[in-house]
C-alpha atoms as a PDB file:
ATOM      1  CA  UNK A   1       0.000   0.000   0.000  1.00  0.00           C
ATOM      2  CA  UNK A   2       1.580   3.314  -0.651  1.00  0.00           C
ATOM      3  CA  UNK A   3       0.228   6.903  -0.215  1.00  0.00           C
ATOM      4  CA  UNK A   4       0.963  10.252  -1.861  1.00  0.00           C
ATOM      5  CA  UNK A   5       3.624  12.868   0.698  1.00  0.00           C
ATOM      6  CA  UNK A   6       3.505  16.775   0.312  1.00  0.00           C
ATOM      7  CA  UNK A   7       5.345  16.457  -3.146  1.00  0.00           C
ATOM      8  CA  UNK A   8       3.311  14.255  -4.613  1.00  0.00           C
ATOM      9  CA  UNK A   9       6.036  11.268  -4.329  1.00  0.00           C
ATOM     10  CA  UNK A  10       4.064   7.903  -3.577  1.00  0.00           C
ATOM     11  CA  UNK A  11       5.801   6.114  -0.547  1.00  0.00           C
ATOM     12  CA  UNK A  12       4.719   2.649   0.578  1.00  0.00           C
ATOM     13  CA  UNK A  13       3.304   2.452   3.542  1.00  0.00           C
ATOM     14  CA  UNK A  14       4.819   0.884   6.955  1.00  0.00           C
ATOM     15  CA  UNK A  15       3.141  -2.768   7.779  1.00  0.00           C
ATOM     16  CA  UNK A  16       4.069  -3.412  11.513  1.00  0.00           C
ATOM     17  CA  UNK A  17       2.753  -6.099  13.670  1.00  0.00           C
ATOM     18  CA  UNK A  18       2.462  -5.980  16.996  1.00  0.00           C
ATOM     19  CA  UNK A  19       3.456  -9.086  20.069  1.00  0.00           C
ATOM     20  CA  UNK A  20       3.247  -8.368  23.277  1.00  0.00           C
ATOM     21  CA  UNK A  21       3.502  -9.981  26.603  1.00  0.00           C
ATOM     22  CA  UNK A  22       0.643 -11.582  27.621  1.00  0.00           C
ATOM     23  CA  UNK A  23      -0.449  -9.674  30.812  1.00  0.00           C
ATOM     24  CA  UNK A  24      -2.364  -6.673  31.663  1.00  0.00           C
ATOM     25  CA  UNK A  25       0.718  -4.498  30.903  1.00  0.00           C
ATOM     26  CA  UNK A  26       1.702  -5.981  28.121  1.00  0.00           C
ATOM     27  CA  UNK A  27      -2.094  -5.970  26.407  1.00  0.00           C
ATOM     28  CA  UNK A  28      -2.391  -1.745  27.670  1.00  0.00           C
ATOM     29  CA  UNK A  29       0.790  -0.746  26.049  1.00  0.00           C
ATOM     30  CA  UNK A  30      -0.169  -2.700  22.952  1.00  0.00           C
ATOM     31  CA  UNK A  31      -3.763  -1.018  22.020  1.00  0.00           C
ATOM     32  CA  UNK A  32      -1.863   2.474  23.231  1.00  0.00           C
ATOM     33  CA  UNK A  33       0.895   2.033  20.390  1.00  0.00           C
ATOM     34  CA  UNK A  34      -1.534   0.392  17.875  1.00  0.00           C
ATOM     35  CA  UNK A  35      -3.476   3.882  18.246  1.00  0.00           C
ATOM     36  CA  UNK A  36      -0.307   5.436  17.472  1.00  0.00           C
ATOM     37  CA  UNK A  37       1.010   3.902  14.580  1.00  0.00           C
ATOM     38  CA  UNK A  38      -2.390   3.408  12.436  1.00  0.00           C
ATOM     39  CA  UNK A  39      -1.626   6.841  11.626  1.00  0.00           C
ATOM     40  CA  UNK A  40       0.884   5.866   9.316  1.00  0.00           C
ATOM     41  CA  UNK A  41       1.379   2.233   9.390  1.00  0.00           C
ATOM     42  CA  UNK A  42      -0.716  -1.357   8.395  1.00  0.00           C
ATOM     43  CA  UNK A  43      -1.179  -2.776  12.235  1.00  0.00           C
ATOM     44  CA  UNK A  44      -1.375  -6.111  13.334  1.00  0.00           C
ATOM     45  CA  UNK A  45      -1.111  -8.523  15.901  1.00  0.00           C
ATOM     46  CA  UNK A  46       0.284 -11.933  16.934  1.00  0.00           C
ATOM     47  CA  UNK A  47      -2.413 -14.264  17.636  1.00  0.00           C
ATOM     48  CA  UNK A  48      -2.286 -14.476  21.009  1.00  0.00           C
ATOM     49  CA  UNK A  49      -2.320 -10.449  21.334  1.00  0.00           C
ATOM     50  CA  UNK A  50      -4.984  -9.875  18.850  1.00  0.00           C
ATOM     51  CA  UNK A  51      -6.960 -12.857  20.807  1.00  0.00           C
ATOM     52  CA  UNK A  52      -6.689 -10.212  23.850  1.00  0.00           C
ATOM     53  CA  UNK A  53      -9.282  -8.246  22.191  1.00  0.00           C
ATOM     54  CA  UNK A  54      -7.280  -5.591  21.255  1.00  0.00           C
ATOM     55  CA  UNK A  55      -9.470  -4.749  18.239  1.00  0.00           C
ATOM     56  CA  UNK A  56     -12.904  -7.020  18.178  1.00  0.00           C
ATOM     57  CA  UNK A  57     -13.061  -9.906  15.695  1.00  0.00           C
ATOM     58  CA  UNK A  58      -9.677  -9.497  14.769  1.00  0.00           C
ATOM     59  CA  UNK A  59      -7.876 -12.796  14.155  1.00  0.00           C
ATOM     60  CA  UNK A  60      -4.541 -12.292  13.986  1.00  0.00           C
ATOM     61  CA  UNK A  61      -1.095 -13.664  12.389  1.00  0.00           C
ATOM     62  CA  UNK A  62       0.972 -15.660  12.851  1.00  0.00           C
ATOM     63  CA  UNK A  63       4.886 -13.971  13.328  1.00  0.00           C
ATOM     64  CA  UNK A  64       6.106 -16.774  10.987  1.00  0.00           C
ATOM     65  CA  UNK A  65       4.174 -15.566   8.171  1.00  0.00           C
ATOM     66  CA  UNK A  66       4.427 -12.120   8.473  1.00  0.00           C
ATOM     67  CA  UNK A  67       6.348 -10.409   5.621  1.00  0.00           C
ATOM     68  CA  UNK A  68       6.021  -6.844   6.133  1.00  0.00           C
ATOM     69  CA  UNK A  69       8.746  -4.074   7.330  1.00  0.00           C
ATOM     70  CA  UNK A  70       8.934  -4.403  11.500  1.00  0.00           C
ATOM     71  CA  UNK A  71       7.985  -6.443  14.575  1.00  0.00           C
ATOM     72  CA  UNK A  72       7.396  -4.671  17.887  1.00  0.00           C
ATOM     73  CA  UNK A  73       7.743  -6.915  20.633  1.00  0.00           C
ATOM     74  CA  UNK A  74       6.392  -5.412  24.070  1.00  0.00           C
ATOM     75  CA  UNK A  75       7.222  -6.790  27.288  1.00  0.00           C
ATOM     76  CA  UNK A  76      11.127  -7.770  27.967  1.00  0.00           C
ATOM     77  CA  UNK A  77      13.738 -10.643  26.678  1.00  0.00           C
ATOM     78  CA  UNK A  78      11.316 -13.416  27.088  1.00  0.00           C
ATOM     79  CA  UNK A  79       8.401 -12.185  24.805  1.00  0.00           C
ATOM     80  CA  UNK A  80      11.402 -11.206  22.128  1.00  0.00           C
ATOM     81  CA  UNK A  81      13.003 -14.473  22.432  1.00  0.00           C
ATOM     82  CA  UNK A  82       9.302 -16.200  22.031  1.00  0.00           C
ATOM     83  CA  UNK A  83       9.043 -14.118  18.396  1.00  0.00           C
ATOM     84  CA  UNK A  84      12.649 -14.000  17.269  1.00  0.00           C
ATOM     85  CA  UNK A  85      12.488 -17.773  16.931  1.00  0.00           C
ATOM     86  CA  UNK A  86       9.303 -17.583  14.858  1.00  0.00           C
ATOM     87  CA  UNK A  87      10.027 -14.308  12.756  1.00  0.00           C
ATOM     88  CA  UNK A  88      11.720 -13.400   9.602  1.00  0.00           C
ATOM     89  CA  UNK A  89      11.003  -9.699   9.420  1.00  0.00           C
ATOM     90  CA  UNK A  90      14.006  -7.239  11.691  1.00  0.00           C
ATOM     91  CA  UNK A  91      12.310  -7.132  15.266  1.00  0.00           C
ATOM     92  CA  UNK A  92      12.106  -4.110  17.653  1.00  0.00           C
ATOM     93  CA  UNK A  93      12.107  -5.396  20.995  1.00  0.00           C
ATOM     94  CA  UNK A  94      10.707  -3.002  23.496  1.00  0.00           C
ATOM     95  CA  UNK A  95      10.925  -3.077  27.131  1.00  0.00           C
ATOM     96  CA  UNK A  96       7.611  -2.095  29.529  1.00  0.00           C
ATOM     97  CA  UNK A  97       9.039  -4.621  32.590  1.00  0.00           C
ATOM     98  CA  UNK A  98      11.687  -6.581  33.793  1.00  0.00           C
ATOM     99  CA  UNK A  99      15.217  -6.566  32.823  1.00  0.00           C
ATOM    100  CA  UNK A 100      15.249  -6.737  29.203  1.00  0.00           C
ATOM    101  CA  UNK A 101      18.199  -6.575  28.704  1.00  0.00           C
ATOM    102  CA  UNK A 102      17.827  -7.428  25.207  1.00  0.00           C
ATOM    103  CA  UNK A 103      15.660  -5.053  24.220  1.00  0.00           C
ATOM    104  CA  UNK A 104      16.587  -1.778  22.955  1.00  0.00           C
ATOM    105  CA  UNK A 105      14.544   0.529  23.805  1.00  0.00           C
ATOM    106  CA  UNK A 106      12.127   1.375  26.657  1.00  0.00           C
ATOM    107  CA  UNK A 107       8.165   1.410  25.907  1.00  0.00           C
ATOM    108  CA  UNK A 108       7.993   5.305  27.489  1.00  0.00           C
ATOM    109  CA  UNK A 109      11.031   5.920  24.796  1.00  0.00           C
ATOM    110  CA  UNK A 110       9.665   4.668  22.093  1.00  0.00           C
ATOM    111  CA  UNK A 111       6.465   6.730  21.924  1.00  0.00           C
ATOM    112  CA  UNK A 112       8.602   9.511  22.540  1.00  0.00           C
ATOM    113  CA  UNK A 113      10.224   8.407  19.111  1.00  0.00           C
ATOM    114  CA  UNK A 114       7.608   7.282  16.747  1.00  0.00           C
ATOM    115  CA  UNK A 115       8.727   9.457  14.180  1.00  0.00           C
ATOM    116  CA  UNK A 116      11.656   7.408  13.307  1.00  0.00           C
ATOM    117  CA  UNK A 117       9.856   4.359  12.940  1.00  0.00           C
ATOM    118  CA  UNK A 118       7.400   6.408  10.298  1.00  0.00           C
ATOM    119  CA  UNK A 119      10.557   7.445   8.362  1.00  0.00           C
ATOM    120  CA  UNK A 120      12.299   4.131   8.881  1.00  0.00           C
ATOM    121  CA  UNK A 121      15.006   5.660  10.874  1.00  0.00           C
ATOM    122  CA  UNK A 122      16.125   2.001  12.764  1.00  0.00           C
ATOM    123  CA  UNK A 123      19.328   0.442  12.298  1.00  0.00           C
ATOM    124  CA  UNK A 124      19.423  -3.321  12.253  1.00  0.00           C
ATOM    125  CA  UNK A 125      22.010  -5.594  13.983  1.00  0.00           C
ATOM    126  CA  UNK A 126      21.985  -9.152  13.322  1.00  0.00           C
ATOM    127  CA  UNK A 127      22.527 -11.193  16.173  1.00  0.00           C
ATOM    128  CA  UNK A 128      23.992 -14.749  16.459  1.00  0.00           C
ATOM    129  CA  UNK A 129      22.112 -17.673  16.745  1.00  0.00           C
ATOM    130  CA  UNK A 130      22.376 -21.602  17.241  1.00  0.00           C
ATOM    131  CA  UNK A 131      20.868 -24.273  15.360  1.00  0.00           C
ATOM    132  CA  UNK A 132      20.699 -27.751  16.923  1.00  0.00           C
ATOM    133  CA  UNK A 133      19.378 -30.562  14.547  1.00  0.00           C
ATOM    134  CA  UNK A 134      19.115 -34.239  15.731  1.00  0.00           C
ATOM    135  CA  UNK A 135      20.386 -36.807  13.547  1.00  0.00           C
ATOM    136  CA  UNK A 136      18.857 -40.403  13.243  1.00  0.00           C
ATOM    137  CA  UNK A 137      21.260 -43.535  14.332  1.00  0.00           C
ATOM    138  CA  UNK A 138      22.604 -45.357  11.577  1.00  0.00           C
ATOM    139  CA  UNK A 139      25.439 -44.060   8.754  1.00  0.00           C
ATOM    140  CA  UNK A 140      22.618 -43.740   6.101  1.00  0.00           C
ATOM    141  CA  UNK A 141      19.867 -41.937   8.443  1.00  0.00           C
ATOM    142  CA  UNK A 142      22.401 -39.263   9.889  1.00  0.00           C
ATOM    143  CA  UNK A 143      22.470 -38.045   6.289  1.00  0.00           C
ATOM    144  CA  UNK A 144      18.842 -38.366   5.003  1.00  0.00           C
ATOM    145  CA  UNK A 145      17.387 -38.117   8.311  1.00  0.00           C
ATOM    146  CA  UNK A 146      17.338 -35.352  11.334  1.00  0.00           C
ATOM    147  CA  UNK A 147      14.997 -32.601  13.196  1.00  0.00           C
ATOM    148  CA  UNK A 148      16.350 -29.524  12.917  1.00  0.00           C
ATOM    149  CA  UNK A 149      14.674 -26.997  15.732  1.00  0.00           C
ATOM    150  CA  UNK A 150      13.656 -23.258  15.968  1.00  0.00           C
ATOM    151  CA  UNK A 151      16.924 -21.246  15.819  1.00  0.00           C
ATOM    152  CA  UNK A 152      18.234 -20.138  19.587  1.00  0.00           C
ATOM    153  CA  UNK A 153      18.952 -16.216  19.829  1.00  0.00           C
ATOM    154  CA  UNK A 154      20.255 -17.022  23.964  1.00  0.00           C
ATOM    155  CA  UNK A 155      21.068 -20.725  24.237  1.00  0.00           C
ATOM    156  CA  UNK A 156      20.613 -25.090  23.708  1.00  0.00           C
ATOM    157  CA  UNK A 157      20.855 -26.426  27.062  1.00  0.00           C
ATOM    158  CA  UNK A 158      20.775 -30.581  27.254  1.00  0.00           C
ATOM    159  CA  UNK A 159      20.245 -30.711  30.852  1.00  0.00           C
ATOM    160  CA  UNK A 160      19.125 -33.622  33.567  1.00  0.00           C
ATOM    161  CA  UNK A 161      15.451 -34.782  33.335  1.00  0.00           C
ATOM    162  CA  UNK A 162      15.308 -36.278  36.912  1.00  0.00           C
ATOM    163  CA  UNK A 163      16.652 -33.987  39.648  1.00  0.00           C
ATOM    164  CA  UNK A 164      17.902 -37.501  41.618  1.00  0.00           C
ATOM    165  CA  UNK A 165      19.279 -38.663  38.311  1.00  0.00           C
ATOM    166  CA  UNK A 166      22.652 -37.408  36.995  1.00  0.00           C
ATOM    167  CA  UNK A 167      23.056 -37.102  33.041  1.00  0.00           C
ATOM    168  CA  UNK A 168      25.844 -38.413  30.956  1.00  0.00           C
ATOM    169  CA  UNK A 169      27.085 -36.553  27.605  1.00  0.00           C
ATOM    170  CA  UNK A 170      29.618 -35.633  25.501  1.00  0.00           C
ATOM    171  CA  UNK A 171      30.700 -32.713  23.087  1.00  0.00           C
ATOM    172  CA  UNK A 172      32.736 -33.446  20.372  1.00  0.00           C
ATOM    173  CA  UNK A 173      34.830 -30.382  18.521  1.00  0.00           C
ATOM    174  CA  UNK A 174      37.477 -31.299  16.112  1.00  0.00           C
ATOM    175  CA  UNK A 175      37.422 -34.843  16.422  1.00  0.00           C
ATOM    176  CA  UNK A 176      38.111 -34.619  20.055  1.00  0.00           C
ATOM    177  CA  UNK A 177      36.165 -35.894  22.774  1.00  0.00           C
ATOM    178  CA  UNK A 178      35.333 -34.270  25.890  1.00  0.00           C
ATOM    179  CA  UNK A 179      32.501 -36.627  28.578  1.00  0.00           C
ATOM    180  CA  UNK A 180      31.241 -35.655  31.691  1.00  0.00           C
ATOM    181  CA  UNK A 181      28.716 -36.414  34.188  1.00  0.00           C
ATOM    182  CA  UNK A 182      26.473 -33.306  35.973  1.00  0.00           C
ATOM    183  CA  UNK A 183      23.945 -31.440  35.026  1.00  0.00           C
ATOM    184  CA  UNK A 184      24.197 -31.515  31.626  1.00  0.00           C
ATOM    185  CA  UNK A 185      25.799 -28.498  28.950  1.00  0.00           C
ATOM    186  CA  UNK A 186      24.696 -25.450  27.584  1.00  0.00           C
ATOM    187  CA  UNK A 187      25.663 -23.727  24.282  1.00  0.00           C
ATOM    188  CA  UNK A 188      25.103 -20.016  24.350  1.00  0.00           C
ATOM    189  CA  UNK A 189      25.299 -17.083  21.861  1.00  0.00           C
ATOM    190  CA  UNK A 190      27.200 -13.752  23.161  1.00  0.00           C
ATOM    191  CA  UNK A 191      23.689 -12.625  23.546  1.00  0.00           C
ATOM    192  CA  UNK A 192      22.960 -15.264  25.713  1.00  0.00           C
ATOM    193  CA  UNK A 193      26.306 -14.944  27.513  1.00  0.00           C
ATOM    194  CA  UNK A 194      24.312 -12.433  29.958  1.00  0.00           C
ATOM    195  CA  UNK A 195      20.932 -15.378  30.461  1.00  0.00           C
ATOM    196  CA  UNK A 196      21.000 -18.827  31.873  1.00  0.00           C
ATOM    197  CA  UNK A 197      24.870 -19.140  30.502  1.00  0.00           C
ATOM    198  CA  UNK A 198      25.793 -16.261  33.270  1.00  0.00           C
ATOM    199  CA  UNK A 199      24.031 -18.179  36.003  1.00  0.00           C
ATOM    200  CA  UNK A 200      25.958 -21.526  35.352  1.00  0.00           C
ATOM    201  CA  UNK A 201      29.470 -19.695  34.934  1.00  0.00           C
ATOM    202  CA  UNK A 202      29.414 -18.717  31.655  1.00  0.00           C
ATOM    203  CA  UNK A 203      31.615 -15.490  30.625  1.00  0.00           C
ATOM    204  CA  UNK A 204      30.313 -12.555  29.137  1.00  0.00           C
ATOM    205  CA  UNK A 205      30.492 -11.871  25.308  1.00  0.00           C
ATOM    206  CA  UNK A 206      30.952  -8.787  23.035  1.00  0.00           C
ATOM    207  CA  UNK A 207      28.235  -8.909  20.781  1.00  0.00           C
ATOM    208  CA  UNK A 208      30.465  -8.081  18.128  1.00  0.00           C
ATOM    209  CA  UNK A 209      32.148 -11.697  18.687  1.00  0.00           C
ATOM    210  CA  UNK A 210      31.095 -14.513  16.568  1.00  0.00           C
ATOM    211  CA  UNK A 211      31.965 -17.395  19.065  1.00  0.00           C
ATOM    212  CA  UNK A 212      29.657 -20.037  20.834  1.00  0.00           C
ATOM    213  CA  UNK A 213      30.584 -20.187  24.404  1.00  0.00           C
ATOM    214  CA  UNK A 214      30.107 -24.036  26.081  1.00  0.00           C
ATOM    215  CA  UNK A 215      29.012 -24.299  29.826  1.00  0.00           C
ATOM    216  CA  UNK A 216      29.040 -27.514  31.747  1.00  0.00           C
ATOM    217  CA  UNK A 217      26.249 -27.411  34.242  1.00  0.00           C
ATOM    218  CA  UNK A 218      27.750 -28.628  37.614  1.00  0.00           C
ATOM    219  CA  UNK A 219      29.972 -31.527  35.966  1.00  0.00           C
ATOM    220  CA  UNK A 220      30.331 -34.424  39.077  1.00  0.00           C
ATOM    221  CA  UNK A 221      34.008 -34.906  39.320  1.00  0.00           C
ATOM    222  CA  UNK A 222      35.378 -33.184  36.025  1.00  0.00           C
ATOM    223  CA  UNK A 223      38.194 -30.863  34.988  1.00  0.00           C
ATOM    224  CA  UNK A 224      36.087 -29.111  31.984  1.00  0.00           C
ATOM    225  CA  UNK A 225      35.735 -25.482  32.276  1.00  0.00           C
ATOM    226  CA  UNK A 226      33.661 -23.042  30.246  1.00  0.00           C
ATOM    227  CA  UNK A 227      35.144 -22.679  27.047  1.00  0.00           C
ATOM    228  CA  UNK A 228      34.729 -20.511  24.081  1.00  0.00           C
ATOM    229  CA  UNK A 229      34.953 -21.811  20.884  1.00  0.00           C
ATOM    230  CA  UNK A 230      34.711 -20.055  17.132  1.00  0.00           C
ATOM    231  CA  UNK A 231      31.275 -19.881  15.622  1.00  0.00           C
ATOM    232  CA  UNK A 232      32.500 -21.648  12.477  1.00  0.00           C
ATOM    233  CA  UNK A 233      32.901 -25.208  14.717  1.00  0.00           C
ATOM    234  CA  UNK A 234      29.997 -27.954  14.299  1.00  0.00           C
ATOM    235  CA  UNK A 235      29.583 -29.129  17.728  1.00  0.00           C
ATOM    236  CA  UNK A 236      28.375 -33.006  18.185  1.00  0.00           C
ATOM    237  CA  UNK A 237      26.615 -33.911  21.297  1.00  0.00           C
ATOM    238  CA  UNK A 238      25.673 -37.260  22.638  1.00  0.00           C
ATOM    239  CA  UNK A 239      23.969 -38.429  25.419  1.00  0.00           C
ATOM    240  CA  UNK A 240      25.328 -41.224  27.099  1.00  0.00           C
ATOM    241  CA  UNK A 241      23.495 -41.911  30.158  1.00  0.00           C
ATOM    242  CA  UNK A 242      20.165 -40.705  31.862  1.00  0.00           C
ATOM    243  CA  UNK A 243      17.123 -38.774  30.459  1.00  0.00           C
ATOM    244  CA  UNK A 244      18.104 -35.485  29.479  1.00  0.00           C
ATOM    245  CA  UNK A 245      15.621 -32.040  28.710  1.00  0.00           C
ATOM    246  CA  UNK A 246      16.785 -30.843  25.643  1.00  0.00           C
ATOM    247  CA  UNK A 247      15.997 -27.013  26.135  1.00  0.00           C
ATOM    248  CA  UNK A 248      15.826 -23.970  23.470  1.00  0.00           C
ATOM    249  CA  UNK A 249      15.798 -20.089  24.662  1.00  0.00           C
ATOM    250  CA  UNK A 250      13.968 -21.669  27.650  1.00  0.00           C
ATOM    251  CA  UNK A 251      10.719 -22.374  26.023  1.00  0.00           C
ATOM    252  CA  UNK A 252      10.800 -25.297  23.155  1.00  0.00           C
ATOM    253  CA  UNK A 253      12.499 -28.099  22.824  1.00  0.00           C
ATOM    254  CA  UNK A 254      11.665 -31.778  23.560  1.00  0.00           C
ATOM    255  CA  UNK A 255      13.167 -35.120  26.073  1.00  0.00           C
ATOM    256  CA  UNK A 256      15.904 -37.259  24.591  1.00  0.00           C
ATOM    257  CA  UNK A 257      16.752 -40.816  25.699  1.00  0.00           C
ATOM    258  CA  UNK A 258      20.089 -42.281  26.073  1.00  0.00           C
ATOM    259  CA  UNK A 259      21.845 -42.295  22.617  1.00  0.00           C
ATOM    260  CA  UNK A 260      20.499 -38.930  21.378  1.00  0.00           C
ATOM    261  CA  UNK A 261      22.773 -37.473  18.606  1.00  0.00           C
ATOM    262  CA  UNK A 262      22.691 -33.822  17.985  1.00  0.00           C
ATOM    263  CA  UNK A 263      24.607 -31.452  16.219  1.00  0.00           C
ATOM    264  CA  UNK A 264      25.417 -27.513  17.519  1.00  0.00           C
ATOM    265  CA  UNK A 265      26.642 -25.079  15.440  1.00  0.00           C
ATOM    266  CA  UNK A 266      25.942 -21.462  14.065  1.00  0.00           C
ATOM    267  CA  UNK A 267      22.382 -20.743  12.171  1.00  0.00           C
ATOM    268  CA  UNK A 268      20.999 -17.773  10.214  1.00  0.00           C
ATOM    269  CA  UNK A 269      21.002 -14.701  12.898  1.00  0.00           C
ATOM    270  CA  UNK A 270      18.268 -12.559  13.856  1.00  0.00           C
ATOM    271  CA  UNK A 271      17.676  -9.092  12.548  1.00  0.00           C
ATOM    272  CA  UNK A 272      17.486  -6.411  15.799  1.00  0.00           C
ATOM    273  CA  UNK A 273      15.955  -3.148  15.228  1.00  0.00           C
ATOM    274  CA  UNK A 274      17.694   0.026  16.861  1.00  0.00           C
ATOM    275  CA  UNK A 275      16.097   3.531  17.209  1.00  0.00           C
ATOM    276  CA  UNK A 276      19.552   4.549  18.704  1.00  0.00           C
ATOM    277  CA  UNK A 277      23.171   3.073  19.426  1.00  0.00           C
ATOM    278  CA  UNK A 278      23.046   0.926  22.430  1.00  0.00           C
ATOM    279  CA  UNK A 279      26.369   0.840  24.342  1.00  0.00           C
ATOM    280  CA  UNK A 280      26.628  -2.759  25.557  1.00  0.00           C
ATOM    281  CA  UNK A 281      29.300  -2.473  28.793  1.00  0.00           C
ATOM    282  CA  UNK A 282      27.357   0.800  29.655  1.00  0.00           C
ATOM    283  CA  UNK A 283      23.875  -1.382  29.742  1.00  0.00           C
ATOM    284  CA  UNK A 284      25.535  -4.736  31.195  1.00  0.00           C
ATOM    285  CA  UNK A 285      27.105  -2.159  34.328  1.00  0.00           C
ATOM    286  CA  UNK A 286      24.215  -0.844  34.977  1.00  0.00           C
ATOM    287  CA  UNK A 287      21.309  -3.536  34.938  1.00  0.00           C
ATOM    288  CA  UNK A 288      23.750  -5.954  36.582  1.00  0.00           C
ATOM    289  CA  UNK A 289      26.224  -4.971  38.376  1.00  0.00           C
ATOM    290  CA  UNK A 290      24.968  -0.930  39.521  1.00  0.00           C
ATOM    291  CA  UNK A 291      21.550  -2.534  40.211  1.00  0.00           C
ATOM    292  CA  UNK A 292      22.758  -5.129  42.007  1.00  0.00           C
ATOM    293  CA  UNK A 293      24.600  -3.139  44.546  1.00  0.00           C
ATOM    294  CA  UNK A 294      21.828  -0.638  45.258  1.00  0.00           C
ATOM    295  CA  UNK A 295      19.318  -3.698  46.138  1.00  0.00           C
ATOM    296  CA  UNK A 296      21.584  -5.383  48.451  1.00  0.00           C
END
């Protein structure tokens, strides 16, 4: 759809859609920015936002087969990793709670700035992310056969099904061999160098770094340390022993019985909108380290 400007020049019109967290919060600041950007933009929603009533009888889309210019995720890191692994189109993820550490910019800023979106004044990063695929046993089925899963923007974690149960696995980079016992192990992007990876040890990443950073998760009796390793490895994992969760940006994945055969390694990245340069030490000092100290 395009309209006519001042000059007479036809310029195609912005098509946006719209996911948001799926609370009270997240549904307000939704039908406030939808008011603001039918002004000059095609709105719509995710399914599960438009199914909030935001405007009645609408239906929806789904983020995989939306096509048009920007995504607006409201809410923090979890409702942007929920779309990032569904979406094509460059995603804006906008903060209204939480950390968000991912997101870059806050919901109060971004009204303030609605004029750059209009005149498509974002910048886009691409961000690093991980694609696991299973592979079936057998010479012949490892090459015709796999599942390859929803790209991770934070991590793959193959951890422990049973708390009283420890799992058994191995990572295998360059021919070499590396088996533990524990927890399980956790492949993260630099992005997800400040999640889940932090938590269990992991070191923080430059986003600017195109590495995949490997995190036992309390190995029983074992020498292996986080390591960081270049994005252009392909990673094999096995499990050995026990039941283990296999465990995408903390909400997909499926359980794997002894013998499961994956493979790890670097997958198509996600395109990040940015209203404004975000200064990554400046952000990680403050939300984690600044805030930190003030709440102790």
């Amino acid at each position: 759809m395009a309209k006519k400007t001042k000059n007479g020049k036809n310029v195609k019109h912005l098509s946006i859609l719209i996911s948001a967290k799926q609370n009270k919060a997240g549904v307000k600041a939704a039908r406030k920015l939808a008011k603001e950007l039918v002004r000059f933009a095609d709105v719509h929603f995710d399914k599960s936002t438009a199914q909030k009533r935001i405007q009645w009888r609408m239906r929806g889309m789904p983020v995989n087969k939306f096509k048009g210019d920007l995504i607006i995720t409201l809410g923090g890191d979890g409702t942007f990793l929920w779309t990032a692994y569904q979406a094509t189109a460059p995603i804006l993820p906008v903060r209204i709670e939480g950390h968000g550490f991912l997101c870059t910019i806050d919901y109060k800023d971004l009204l303030k700035n609605l004029k750059l979106i209009q005149h498509r004044k974002w910048t886009i990063m691409k961000r690093m992310r991980l694609q696991a695929t299973k592979l079936k046993p057998g010479f012949i089925e490892k090459i015709l056969h796999h599942t390859t899963f929803p790209l991770a923007v934070n991590e793959v974690a193959f951890a422990r099904k049973r708390p009283s149960k420890v799992l058994k696995a191995e990572f295998i980079i360059d021919g070499v061999t590396f088996s533990f016992w524990g927890d399980g192990v956790m492949f993260a992007t630099p992005a997800g160098s400040t999640a889940y990876a932090a938590s269990a040890g992991g070191p923080l990443i430059d986003p600017a770094l195109e590495v995949i950073a490997i995190v036992p998760l309390y190995p029983f009796h074992s020498k292996i340390k986080p390591m960081l390793v270049p994005a252009t490895k392909r990673i094999e994992v096995h499990i050995k022993g026990g039941d283990c969760a296999f465990i995408i940006d903390g909400h997909t994945g499926e359980y794997v019985k002894e013998g499961g055969h994956f493979i790890v390694e670097r997958g198509e990245p996600v395109k990040v909108a940015m209203l404004s340069e975000t200064k990554f030490y400046e952000k990680y000092k403050t939300q984690f380290i600044d805030n930190e100290a003030g709440e102790m």
